[in-house]
Protein backbone atom coordinates (compact mmCIF):
# COMPACT_ATOMS: atom_id res chain seq x y z
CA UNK A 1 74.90 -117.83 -57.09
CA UNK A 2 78.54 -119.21 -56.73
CA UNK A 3 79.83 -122.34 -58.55
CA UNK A 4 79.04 -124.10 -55.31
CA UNK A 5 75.92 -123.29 -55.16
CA UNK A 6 74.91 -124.21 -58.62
CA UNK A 7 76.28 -127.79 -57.76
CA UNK A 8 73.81 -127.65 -54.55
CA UNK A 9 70.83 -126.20 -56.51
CA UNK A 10 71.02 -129.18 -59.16
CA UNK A 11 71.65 -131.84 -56.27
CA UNK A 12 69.03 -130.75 -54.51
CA UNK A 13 66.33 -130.96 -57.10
CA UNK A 14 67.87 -134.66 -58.34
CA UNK A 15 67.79 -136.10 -54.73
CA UNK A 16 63.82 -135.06 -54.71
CA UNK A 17 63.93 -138.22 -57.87
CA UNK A 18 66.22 -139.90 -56.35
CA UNK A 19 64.14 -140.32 -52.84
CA UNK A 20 61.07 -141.58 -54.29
CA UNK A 21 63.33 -143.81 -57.14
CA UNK A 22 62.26 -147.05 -55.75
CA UNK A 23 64.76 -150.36 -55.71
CA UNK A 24 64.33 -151.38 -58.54
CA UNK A 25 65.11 -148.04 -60.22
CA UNK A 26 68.07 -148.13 -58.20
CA UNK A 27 68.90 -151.18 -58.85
CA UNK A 28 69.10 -150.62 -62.61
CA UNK A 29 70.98 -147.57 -61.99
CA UNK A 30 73.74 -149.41 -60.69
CA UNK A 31 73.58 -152.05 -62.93
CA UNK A 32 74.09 -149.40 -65.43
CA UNK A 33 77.33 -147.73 -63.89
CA UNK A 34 78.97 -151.46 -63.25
CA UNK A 35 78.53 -152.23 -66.86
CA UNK A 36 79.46 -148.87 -68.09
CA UNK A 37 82.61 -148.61 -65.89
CA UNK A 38 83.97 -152.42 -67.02
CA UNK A 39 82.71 -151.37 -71.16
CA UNK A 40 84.93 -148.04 -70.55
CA UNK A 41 88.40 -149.39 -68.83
CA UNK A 42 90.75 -148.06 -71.64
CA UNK A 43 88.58 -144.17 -71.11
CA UNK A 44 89.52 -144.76 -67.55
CA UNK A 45 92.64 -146.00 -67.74
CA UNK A 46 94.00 -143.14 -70.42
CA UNK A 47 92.37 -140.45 -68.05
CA UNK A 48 94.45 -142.27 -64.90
CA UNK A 49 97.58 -142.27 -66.85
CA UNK A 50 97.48 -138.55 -67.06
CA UNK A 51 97.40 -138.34 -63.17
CA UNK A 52 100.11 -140.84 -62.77
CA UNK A 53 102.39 -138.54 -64.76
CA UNK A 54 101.57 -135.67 -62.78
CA UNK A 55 102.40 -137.65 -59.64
CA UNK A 56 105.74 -138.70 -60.64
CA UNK A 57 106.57 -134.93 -62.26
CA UNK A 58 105.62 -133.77 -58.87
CA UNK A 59 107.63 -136.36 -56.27
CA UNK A 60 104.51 -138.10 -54.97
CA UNK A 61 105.85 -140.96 -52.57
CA UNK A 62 105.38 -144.26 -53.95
CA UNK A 63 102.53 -145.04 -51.35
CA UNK A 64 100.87 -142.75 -52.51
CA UNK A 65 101.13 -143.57 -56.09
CA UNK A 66 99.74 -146.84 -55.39
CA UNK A 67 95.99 -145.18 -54.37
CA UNK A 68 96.01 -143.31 -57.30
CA UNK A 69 96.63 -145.63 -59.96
CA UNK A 70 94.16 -147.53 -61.68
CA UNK A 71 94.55 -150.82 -64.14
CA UNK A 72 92.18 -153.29 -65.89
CA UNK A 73 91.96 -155.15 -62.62
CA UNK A 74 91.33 -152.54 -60.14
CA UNK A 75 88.46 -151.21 -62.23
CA UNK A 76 87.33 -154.79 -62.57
CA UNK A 77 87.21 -155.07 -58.78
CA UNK A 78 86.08 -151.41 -58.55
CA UNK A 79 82.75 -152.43 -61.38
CA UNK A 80 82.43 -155.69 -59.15
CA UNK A 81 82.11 -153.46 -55.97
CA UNK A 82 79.12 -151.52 -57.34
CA UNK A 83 77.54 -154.83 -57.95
CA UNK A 84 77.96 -156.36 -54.47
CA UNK A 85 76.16 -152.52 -53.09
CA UNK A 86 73.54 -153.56 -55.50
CA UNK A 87 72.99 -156.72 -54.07
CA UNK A 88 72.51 -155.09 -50.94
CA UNK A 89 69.05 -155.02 -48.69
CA UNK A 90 67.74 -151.43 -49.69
CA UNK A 91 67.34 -149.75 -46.44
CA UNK A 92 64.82 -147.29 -47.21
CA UNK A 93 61.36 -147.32 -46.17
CA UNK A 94 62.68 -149.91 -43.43
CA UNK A 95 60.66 -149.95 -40.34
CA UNK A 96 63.67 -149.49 -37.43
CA UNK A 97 60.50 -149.13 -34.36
CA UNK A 98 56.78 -149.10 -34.27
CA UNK A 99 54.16 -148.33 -31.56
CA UNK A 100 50.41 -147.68 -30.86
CA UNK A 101 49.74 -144.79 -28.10
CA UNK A 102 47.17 -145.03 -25.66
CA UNK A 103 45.13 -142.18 -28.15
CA UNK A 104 45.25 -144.30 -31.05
CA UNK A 105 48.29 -142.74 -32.69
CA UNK A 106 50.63 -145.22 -34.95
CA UNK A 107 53.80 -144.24 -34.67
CA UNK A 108 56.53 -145.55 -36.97
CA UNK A 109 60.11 -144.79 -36.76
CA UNK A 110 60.92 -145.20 -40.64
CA UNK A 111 64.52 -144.56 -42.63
CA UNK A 112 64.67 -141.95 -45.24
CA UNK A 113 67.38 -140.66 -47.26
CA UNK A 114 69.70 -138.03 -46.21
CA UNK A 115 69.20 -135.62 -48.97
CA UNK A 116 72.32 -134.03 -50.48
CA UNK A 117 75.72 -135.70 -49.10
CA UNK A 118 78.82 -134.26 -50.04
CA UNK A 119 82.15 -136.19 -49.73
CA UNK A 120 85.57 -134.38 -49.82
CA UNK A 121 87.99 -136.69 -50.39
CA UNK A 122 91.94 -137.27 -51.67
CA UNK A 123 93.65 -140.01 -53.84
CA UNK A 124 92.15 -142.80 -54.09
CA UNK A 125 89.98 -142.64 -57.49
CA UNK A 126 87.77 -145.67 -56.79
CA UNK A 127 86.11 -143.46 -53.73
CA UNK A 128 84.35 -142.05 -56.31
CA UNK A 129 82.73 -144.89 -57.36
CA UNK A 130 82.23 -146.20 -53.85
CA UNK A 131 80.66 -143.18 -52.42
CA UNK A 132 78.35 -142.50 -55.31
CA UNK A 133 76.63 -145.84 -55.64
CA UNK A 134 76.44 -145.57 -51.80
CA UNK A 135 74.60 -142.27 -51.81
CA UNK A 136 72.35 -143.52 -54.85
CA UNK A 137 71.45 -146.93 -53.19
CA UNK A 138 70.40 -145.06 -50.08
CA UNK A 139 68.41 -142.75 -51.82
CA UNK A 140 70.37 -139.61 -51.99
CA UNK A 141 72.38 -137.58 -54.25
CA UNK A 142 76.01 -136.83 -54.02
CA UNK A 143 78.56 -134.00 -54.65
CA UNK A 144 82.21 -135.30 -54.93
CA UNK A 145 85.19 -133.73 -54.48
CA UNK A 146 88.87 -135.10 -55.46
CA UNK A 147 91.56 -133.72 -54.75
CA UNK A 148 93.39 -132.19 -57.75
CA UNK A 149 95.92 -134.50 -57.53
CA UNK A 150 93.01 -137.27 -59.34
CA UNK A 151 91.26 -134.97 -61.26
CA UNK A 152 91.49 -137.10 -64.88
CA UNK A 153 90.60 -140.00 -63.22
CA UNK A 154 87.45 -138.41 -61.20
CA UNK A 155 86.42 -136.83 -64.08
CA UNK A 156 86.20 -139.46 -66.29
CA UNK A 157 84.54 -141.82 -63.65
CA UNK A 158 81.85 -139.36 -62.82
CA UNK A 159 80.79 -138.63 -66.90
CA UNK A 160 80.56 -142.70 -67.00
CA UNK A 161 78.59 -142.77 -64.49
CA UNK A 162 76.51 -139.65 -65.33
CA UNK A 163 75.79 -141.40 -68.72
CA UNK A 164 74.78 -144.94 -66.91
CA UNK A 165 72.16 -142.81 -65.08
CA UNK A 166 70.46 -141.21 -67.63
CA UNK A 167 70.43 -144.29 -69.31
CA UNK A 168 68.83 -146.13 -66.46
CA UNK A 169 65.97 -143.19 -65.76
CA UNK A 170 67.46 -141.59 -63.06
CA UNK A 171 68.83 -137.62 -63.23
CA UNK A 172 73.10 -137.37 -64.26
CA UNK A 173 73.10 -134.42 -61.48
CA UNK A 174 72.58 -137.22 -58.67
CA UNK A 175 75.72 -137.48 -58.77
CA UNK A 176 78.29 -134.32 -59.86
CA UNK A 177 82.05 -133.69 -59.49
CA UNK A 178 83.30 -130.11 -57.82
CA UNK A 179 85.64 -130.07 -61.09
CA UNK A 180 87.52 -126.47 -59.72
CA UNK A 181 90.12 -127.88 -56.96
CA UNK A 182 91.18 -124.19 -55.56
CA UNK A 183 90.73 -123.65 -52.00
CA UNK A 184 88.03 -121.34 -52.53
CA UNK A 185 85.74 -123.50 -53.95
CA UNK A 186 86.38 -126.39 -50.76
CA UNK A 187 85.90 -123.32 -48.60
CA UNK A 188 82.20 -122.90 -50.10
CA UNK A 189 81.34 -126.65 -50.61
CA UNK A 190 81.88 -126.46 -46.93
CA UNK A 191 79.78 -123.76 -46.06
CA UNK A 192 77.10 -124.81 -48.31
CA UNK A 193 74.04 -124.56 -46.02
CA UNK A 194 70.76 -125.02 -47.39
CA UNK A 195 71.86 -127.41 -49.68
CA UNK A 196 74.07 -129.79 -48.29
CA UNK A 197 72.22 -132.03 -45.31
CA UNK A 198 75.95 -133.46 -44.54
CA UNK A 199 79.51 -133.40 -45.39
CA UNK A 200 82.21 -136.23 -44.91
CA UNK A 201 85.68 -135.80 -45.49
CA UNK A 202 87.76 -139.11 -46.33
CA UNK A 203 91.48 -138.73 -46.48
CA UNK A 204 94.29 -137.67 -44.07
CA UNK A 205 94.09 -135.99 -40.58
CA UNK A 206 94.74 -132.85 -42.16
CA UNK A 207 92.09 -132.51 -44.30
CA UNK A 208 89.83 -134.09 -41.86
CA UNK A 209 90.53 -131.25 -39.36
CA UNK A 210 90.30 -128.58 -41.92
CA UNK A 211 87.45 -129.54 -42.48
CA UNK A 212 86.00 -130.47 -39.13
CA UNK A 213 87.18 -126.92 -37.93
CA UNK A 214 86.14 -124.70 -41.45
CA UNK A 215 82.56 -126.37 -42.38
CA UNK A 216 79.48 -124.59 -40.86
CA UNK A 217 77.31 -128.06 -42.88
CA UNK A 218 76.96 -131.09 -40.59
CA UNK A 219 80.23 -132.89 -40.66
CA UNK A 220 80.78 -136.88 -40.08
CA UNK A 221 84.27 -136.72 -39.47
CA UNK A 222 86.05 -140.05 -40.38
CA UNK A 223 89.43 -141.97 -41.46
CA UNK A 224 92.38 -140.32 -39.33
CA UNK A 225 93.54 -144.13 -38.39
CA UNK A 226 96.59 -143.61 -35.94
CA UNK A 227 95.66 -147.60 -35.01
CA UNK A 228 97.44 -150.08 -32.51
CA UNK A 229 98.72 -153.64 -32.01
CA UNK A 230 98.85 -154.65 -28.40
CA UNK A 231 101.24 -157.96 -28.51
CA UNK A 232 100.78 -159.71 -24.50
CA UNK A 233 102.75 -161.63 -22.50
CA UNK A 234 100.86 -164.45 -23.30
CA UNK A 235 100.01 -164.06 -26.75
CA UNK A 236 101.08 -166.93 -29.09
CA UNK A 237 104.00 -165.31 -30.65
CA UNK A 238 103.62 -167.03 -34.22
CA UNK A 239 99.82 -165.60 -34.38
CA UNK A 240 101.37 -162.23 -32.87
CA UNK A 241 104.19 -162.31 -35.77
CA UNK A 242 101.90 -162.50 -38.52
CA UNK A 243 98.39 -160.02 -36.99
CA UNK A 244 101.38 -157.46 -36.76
CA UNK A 245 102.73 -158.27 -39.92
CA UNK A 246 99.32 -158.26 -41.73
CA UNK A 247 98.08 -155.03 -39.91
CA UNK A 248 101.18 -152.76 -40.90
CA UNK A 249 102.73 -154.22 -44.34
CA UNK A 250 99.64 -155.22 -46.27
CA UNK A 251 99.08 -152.28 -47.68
CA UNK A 252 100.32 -149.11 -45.31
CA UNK A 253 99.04 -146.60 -46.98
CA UNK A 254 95.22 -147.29 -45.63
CA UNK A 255 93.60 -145.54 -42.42
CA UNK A 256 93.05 -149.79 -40.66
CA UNK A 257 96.85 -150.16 -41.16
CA UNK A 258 98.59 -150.11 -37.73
CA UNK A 259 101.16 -146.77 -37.14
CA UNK A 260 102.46 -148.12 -33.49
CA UNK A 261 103.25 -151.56 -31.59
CA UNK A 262 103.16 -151.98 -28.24
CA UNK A 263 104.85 -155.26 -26.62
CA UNK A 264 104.51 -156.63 -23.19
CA UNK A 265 108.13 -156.64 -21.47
CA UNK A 266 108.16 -160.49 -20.64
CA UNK A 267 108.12 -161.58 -24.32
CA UNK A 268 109.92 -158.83 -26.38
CA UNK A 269 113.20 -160.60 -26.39
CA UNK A 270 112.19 -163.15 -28.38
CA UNK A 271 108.86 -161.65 -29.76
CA UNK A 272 110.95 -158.25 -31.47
CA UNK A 273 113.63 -160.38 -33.29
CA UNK A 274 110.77 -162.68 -34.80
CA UNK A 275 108.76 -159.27 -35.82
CA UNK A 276 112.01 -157.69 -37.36
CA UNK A 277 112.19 -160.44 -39.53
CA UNK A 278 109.00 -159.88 -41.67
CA UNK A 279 109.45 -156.29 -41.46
CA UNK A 280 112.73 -156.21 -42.93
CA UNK A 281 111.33 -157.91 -46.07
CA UNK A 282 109.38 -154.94 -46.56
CA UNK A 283 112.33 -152.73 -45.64
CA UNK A 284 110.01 -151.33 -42.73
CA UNK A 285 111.65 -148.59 -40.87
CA UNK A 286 111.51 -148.81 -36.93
CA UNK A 287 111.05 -145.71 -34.35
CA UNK A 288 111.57 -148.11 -30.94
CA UNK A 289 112.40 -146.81 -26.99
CA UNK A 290 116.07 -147.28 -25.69
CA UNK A 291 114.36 -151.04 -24.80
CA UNK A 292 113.12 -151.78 -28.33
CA UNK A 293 117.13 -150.25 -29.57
CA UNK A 294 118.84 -152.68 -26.79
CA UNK A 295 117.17 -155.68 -28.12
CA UNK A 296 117.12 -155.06 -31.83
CA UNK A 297 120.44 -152.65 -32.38
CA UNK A 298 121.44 -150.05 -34.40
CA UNK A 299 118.86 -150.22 -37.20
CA UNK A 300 116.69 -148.92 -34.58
CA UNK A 301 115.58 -144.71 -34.82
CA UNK A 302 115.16 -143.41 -31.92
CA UNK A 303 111.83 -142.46 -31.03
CA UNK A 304 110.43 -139.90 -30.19
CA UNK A 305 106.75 -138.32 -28.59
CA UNK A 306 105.46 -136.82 -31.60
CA UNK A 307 105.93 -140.63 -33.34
CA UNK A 308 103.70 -142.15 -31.64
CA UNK A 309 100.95 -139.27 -32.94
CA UNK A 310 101.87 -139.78 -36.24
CA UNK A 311 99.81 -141.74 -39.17
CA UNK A 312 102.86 -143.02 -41.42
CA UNK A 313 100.59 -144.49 -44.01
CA UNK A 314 103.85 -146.01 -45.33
CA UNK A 315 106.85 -148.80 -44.53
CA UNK A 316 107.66 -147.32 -41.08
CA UNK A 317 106.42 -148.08 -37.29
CA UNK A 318 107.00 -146.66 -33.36
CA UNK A 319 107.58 -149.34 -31.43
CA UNK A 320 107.49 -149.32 -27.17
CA UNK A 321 108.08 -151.81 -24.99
CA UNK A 322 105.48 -151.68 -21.99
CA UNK A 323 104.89 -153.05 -18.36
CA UNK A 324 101.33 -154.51 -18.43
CA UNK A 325 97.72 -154.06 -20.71
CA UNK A 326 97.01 -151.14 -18.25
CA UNK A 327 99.97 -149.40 -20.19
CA UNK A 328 99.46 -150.57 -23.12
CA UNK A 329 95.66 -148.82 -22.86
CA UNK A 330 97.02 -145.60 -21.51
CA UNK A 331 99.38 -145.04 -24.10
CA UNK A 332 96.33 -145.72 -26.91
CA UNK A 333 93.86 -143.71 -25.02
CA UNK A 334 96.70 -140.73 -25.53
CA UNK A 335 98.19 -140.98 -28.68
CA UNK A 336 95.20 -143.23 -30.90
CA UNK A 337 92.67 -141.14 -33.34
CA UNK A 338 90.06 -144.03 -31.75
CA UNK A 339 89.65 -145.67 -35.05
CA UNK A 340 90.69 -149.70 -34.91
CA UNK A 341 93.09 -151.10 -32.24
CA UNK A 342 93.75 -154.81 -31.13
CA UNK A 343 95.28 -156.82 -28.48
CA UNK A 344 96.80 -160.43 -29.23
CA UNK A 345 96.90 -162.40 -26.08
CA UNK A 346 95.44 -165.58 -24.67
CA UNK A 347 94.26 -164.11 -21.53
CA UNK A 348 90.64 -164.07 -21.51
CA UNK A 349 90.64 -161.18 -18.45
CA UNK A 350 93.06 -158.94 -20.68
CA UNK A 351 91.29 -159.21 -23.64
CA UNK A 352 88.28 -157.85 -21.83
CA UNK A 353 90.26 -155.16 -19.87
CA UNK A 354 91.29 -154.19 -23.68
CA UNK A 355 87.55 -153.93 -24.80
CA UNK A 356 86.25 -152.40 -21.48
CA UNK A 357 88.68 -149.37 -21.46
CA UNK A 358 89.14 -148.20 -24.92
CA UNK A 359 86.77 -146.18 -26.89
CA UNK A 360 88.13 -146.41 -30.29
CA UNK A 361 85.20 -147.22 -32.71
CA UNK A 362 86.39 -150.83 -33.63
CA UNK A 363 88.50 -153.23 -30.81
CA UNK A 364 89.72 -156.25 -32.38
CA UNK A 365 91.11 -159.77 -29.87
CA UNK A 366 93.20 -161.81 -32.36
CA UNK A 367 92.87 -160.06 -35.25
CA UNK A 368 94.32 -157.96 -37.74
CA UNK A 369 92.94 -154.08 -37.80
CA UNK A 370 92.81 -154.44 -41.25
CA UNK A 371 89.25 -155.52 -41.53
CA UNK A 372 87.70 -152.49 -40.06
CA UNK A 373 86.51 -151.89 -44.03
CA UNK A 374 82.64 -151.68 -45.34
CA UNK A 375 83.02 -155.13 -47.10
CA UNK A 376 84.68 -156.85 -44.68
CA UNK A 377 82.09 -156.16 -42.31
CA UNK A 378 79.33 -156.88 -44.79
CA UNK A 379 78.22 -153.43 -45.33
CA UNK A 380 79.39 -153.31 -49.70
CA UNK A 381 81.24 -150.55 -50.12
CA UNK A 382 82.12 -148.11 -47.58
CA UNK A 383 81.79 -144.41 -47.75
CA UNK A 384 84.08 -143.81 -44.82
CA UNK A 385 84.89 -144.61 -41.05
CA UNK A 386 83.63 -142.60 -38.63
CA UNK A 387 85.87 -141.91 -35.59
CA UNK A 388 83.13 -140.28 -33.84
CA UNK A 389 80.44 -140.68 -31.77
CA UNK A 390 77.38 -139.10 -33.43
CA UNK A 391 75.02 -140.71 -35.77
CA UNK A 392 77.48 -143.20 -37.31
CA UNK A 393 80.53 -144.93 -36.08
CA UNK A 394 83.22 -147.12 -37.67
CA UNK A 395 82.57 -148.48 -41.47
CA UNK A 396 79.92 -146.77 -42.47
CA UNK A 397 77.18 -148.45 -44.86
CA UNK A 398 74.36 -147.93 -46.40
CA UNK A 399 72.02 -147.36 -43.23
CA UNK A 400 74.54 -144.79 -42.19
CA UNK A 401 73.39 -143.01 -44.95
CA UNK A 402 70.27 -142.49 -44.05
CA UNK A 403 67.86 -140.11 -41.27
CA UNK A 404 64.99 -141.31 -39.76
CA UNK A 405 61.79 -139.83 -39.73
CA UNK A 406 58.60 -140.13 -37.85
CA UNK A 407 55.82 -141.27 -39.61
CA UNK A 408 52.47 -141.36 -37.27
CA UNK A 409 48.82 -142.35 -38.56
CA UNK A 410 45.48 -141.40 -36.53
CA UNK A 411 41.90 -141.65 -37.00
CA UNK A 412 41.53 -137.56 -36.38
CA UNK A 413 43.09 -137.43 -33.18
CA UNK A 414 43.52 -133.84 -31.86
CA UNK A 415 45.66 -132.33 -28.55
């Protein structure tokens, strides 16, 4: 028995306890690790700083530097978080359909928890807090794995919240930490059949895709977010201006921030200039065609085709000028990882040409594509977005954490 599988075996034999663990156990569970996580800020905090050196020492982009670190008030908000997935309807045991056959039979169609759920994941510490009280408040149990680049941090979180649990009745191996970050060992978390029930990745395209391509497990593949903003001919500019401004310099470095622009021809004169303007106070680098380079000059980079297939995650945008919606969909059916896209426009008939022909899992009219998030949608916390179609798309909750399972009653009926 590999390393891997000793993780499994252990997670397997918690998530029998924490199936039957009923809300209240939960409940107190979570209780536990928001308390324990706020009592232990200056454990976390000394672990993160280790990680933050490491990051500098080895040239990580400032973007990046940003979803690794951790303070006193993003473990504040990160204890608060657990709280709100506390708060949460429990969704096992919850009756999704119900009928009586002709012979008597009650069927119920009933959610249950998944089992084992392991997430492979890469910066951002306070995923590990997000997917484990997920797992736990859905009844499961949860292998995590940072990348090595968080390693103090995860560590750290995952013995705090190791300790809540046993404090609170429930087994520490509900939730464990793949603590080895070689290759090898990803390579057999993903191939760990019989003991996994379903792997999600939650990072960049590339480890999405290595993972999508290497696991033999059930994979919910989620997060690549090469996302769009659609600005129309007769969108009102000053709305336009600040959805596009919102959606890419809020915080770039997340999968819902917006990697490409597309702008009707009749308004980018005077629609590009006014965009410019709040870029440039974030220094926000522009990729444009020879029309978006005509209007706004020099300070323009050419673009190019393999731009507009890139996920920035940073201060920098492809911008195209097109003829009509129709364009504007064709280019996102092409070039978007279907994750969150949005058209600004006051044309009722567009907007629903927009939602009618793309099949990206979240289509926003008016709005920024920075609330396709768990909380924002009133889901808690969010273990991911799924871009696919399977089982669970867009911010996935709590009920995407769960199966379903048949549960039929009869007075001794027999076939």
């Amino acid at each position: 028995m590999n390393y891997m599988e000793e993780l499994g075996a252990k997670a397997k034999i918690a998530s029998h306890v924490t199936a039957a663990a009923g809300t209240a156990l939960k409940d107190a569970a979570l209780t536990a690790i928001s308390k324990a996580l706020t009592a232990n800020c200056d454990r976390i905090i000394a672990a993160n700083q280790k990680d933050m050196e490491n990051a500098a020492a080895n040239g990580m982009s400032a973007s990046l530097q940003d979803r690794l670190r951790l303070d006193e008030g993003r473990i504040s908000a990160i204890a608060a978080a657990v709280l709100k997935v506390r708060a949460l309807p429990d969704p096992i045991g919850e009756e999704i359909a119900g009928w009586l056959r002709p012979n008597g039979l009650r069927i119920r169609q009933v959610r249950v928890p998944m089992g084992v759920i392991g997430i492979i994941f890469e910066s951002r510490p306070n995923v590990t807090v997000d997917a484990a009280v997920l797992c736990l408040k859905a009844g499961n149990a949860v292998i995590l794995r940072g990348g090595k680049e968080a390693i103090h941090s995860n560590t750290c979180l995952v013995q705090i919240m190791r300790e809540a649990l046993e404090s609170a009745g429930l087994p520490a191996d509900a939730v464990q930490l793949v603590e080895k970050t070689d290759r090898e060992t990803a390579a057999d978390m993903m191939r760990l059949n019989g003991y996994l029930d379903v792997l999600i990745p939650r990072g960049g395209a590339g480890l999405i895709q290595a993972v999508v391509r290497q696991a033999t497990v059930p994979v919910i593949e989620t997060g690549a977010g090469n996302c769009h903003v659609f600005v129309d001919a007769t969108a009102n500019l000053s709305m336009a201006v600040d959805i596009t401004d919102n959606a890419k310099t809020q915080r770039p470095s997340v999968c819902n921030a917006i990697e490409t622009l597309l702008v009707h021809r009749d308004i980018a004169e005077t629609f590009l200039p006014a965009i410019k303007a709040k870029f440039d106070e974030h220094s926000v680098k522009i990729h444009g065609d020879e029309t978006v380079q005509r209007i706004l000059g020099d300070c323009v980079i050419p673009v190019t085709e393999e731009d507009y297939y890139k996920e920035y995650g940073d201060y920098e945008i492809a911008v195209r000028v097109v003829d009509c919606v129709q364009e504007a969909v064709s280019h996102i059916l092409q070039y978007s990882t279907h994750h969150s896209e949005s058209i600004v426009t006051e044309s009722m008939e567009n907007a629903e040409y927009f939602l009618n022909h793309l099949d990206s899992a979240a289509v926003y009219v008016n709005a920024s594509t920075r609330f396709t998030d768990g909380e924002e949608f009133g889901f808690g916390a969010e273990i991911g977005i799924s871009t696919q179609k399977l089982h669970a798309r867009g911010p996935m909750g709590l009920a995407a954490l769960t199966a379903m399972q048949y549960r039929v009653t009869g007075t001794g009926q027999i076939r």
